[in-house]
C-alpha atoms as a PDB file:
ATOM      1  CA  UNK A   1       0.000   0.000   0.000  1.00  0.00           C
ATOM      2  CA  UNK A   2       2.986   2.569   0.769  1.00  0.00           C
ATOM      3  CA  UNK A   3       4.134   2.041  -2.780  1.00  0.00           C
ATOM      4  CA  UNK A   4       0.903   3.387  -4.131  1.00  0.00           C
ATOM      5  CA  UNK A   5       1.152   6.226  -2.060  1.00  0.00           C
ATOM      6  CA  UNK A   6       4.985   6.890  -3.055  1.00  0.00           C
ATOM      7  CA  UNK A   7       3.828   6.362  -6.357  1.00  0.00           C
ATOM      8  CA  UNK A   8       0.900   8.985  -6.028  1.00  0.00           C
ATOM      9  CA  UNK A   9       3.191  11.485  -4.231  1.00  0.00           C
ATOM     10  CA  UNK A  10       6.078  10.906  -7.490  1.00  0.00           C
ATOM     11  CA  UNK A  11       3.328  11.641  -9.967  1.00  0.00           C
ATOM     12  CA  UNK A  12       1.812  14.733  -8.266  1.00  0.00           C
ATOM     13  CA  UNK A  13       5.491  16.456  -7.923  1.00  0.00           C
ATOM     14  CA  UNK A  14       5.823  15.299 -11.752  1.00  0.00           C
ATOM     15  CA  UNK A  15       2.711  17.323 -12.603  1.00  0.00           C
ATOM     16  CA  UNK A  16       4.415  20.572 -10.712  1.00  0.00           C
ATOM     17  CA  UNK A  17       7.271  20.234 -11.889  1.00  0.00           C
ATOM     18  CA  UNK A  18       5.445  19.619 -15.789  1.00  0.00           C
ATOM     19  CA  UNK A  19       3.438  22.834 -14.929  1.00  0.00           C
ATOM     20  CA  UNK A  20       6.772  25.020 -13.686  1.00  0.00           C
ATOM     21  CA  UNK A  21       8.479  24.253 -16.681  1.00  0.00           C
ATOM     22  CA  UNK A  22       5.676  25.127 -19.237  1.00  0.00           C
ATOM     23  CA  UNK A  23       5.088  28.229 -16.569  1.00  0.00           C
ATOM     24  CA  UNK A  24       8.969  29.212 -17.523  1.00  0.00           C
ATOM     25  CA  UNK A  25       8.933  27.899 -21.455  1.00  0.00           C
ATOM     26  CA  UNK A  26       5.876  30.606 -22.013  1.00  0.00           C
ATOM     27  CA  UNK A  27       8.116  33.124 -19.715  1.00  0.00           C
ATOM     28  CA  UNK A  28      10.824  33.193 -22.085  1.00  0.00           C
ATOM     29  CA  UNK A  29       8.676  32.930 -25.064  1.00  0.00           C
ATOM     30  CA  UNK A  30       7.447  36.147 -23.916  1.00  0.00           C
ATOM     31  CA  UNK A  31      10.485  37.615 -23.210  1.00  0.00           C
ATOM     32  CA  UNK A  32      11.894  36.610 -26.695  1.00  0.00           C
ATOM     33  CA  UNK A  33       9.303  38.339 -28.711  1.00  0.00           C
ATOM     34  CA  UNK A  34       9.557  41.553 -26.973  1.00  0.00           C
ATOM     35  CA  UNK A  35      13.360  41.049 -27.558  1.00  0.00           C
ATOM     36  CA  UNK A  36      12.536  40.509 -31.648  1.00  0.00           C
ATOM     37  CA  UNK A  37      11.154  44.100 -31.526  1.00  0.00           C
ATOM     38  CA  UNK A  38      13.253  46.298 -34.053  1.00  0.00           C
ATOM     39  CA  UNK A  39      16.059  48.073 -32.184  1.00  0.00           C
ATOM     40  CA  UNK A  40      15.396  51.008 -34.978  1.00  0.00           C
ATOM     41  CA  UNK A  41      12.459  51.987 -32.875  1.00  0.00           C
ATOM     42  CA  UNK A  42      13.800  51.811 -29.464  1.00  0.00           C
ATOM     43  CA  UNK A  43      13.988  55.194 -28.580  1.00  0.00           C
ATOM     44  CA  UNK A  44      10.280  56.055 -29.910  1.00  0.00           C
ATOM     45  CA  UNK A  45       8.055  55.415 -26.992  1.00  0.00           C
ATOM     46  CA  UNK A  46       4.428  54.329 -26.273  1.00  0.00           C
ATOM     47  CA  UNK A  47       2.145  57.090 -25.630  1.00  0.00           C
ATOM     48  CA  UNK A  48      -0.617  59.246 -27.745  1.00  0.00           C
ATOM     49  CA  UNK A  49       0.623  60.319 -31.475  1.00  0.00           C
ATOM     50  CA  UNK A  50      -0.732  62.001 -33.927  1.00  0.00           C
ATOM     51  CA  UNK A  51      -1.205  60.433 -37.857  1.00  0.00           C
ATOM     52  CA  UNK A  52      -1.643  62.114 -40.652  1.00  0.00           C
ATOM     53  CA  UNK A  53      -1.656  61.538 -44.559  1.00  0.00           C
ATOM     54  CA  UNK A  54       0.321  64.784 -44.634  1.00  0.00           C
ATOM     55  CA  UNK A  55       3.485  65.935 -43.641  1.00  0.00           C
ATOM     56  CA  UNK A  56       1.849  68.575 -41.970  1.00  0.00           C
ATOM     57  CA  UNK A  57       0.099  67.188 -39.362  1.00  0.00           C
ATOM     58  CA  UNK A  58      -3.266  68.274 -41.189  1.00  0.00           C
ATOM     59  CA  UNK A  59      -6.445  66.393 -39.984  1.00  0.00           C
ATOM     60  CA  UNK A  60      -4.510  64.067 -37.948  1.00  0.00           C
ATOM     61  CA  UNK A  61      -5.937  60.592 -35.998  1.00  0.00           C
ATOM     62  CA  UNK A  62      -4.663  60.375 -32.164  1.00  0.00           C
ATOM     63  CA  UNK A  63      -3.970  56.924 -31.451  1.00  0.00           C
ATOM     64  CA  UNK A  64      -2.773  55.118 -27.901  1.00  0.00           C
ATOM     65  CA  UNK A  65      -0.308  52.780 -28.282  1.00  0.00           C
ATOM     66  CA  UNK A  66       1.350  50.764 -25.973  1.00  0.00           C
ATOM     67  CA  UNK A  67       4.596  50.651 -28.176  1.00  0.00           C
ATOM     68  CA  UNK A  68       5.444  51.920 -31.459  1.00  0.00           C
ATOM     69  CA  UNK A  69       4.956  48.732 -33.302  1.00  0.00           C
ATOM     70  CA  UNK A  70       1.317  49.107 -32.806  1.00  0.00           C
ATOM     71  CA  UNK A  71       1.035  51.981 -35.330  1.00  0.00           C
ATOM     72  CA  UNK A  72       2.714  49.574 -37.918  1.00  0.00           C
ATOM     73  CA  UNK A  73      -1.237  48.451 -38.395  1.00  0.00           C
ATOM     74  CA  UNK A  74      -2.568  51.458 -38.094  1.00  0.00           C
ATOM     75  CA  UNK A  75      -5.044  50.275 -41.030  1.00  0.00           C
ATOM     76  CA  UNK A  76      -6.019  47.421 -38.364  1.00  0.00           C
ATOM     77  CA  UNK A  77      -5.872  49.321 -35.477  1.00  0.00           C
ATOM     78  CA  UNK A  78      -9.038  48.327 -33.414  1.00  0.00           C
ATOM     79  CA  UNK A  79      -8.257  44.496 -34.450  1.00  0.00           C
ATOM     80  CA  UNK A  80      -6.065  42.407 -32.717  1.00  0.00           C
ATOM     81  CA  UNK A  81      -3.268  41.549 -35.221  1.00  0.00           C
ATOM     82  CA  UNK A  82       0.050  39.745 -35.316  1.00  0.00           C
ATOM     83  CA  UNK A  83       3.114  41.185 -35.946  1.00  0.00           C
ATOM     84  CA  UNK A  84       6.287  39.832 -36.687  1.00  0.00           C
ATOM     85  CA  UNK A  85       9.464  41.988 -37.937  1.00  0.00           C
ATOM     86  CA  UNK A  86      10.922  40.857 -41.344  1.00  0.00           C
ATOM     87  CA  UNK A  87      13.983  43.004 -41.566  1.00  0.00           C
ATOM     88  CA  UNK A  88      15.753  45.985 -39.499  1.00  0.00           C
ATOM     89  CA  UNK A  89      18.234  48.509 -40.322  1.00  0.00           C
ATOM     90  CA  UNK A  90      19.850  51.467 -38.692  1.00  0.00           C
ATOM     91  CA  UNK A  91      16.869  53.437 -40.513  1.00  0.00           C
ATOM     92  CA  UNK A  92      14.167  51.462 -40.775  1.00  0.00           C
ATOM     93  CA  UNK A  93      12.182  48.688 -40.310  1.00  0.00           C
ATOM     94  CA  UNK A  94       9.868  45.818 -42.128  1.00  0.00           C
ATOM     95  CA  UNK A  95       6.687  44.890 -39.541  1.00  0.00           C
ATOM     96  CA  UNK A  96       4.206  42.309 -41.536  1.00  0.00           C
ATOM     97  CA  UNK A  97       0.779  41.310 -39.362  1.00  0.00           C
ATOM     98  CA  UNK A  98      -1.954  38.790 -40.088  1.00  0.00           C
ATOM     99  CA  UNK A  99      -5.134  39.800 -38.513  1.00  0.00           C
ATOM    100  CA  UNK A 100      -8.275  37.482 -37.357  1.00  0.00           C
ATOM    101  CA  UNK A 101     -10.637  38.887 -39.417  1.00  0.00           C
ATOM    102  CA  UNK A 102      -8.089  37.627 -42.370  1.00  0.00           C
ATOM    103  CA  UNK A 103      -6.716  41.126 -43.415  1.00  0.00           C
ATOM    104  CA  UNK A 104      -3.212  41.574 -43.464  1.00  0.00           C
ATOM    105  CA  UNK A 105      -0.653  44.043 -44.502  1.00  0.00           C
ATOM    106  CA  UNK A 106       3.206  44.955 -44.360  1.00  0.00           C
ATOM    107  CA  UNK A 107       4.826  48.632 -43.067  1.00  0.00           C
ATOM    108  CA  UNK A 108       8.054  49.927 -43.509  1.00  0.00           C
ATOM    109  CA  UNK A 109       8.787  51.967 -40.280  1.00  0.00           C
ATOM    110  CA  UNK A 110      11.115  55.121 -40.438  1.00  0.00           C
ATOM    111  CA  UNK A 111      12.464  56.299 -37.314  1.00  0.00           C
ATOM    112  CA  UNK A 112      12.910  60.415 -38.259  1.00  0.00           C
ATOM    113  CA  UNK A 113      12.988  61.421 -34.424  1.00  0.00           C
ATOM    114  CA  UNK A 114      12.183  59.920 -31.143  1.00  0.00           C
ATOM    115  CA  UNK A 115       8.650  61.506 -31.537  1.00  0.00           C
ATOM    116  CA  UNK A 116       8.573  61.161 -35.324  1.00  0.00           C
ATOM    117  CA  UNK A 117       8.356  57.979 -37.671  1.00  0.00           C
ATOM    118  CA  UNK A 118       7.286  57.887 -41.353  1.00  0.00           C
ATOM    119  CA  UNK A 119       4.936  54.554 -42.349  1.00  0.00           C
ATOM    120  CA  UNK A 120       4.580  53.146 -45.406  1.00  0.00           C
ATOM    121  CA  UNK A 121       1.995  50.687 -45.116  1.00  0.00           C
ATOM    122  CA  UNK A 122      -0.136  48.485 -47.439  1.00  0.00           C
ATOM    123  CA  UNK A 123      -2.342  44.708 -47.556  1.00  0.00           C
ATOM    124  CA  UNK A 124      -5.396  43.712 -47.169  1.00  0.00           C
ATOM    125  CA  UNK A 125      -8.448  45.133 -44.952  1.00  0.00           C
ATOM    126  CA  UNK A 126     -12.229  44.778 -45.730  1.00  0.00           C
ATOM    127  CA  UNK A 127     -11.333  42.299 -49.244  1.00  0.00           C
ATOM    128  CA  UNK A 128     -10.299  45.420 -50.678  1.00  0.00           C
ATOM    129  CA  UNK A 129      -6.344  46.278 -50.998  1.00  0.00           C
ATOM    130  CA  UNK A 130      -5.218  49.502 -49.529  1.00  0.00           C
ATOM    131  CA  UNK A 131      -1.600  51.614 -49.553  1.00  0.00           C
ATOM    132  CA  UNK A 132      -0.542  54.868 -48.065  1.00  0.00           C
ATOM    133  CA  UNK A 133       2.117  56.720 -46.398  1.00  0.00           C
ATOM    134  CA  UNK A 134       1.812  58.088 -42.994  1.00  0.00           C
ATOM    135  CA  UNK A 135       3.274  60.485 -40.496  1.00  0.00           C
ATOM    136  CA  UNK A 136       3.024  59.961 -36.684  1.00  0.00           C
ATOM    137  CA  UNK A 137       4.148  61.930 -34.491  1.00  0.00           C
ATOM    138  CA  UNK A 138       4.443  61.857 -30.524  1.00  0.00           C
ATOM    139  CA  UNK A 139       2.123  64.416 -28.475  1.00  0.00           C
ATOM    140  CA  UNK A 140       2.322  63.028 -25.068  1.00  0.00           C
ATOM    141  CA  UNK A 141       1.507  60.483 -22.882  1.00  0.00           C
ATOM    142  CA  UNK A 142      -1.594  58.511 -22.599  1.00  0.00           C
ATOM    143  CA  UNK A 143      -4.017  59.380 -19.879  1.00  0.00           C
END
């Protein structure tokens, strides 16, 4: 009868020490895709910014963002999208996202400033294809 219980007591630590481990694999799975963000746009920060068709700043969008990357789908901005970096340069940056609702699209990400980027963006939204260039630029922080 003791073996059953030593045998019970084995398979319970077994599950911890399954449930730890898949606790620390999604931990630095995590970790590693906020490491694969572009270095190019490390010193633009999260916050509210401003995005405009125009150079200007006319008629401009403010959008939240908890990072930079965000505004790389700024066509799919109220869907949640994924994003995964396809090249990086000193300059610039390649973001391509696949969205749920099965529209997708690719941005090339200029870093001009800390609080000013320049996004070429185009894909897939609504079954209807769509390209522009945008400027975003930072205003402050979100509230």
């Amino acid at each position: 009868m003791s073996s059953v219980k030593g045998f019970v007591v084995k398979a319970k630590l077994m599950g911890v020490r399954i449930r730890i481990g898949l606790a620390a694999s999604l931990a630095l799975t995590a970790a590693l895709a906020v490491a694969a963000a572009p270095r190019v746009l490390a010193p633009a920060a999260g916050g509210l910014w401003e995005v405009s068709q125009s150079a200007t700043g006319h008629n401009p969008v403010k959008v939240c963002v908890p990072d930079v990357e965000v505004l790389a789908q700024f066509e799919h901005r109220q869907i949640n999208c994924k994003r995964s970096v396809t090249s990086s340069t000193s300059s610039s940056a390649v973001i391509e996202y696949q969205c749920a609702d099965g529209g997708f699209g690719r941005s090339s990400m200029t870093l001009i400033t800390p609080r000013s980027l320049r996004i070429d963006t185009q894909g897939i939204s609504g079954n209807l294809p769509f390209h522009y260039k945008l400027h975003a630029r930072r205003v402050a922080d979100c509230r």
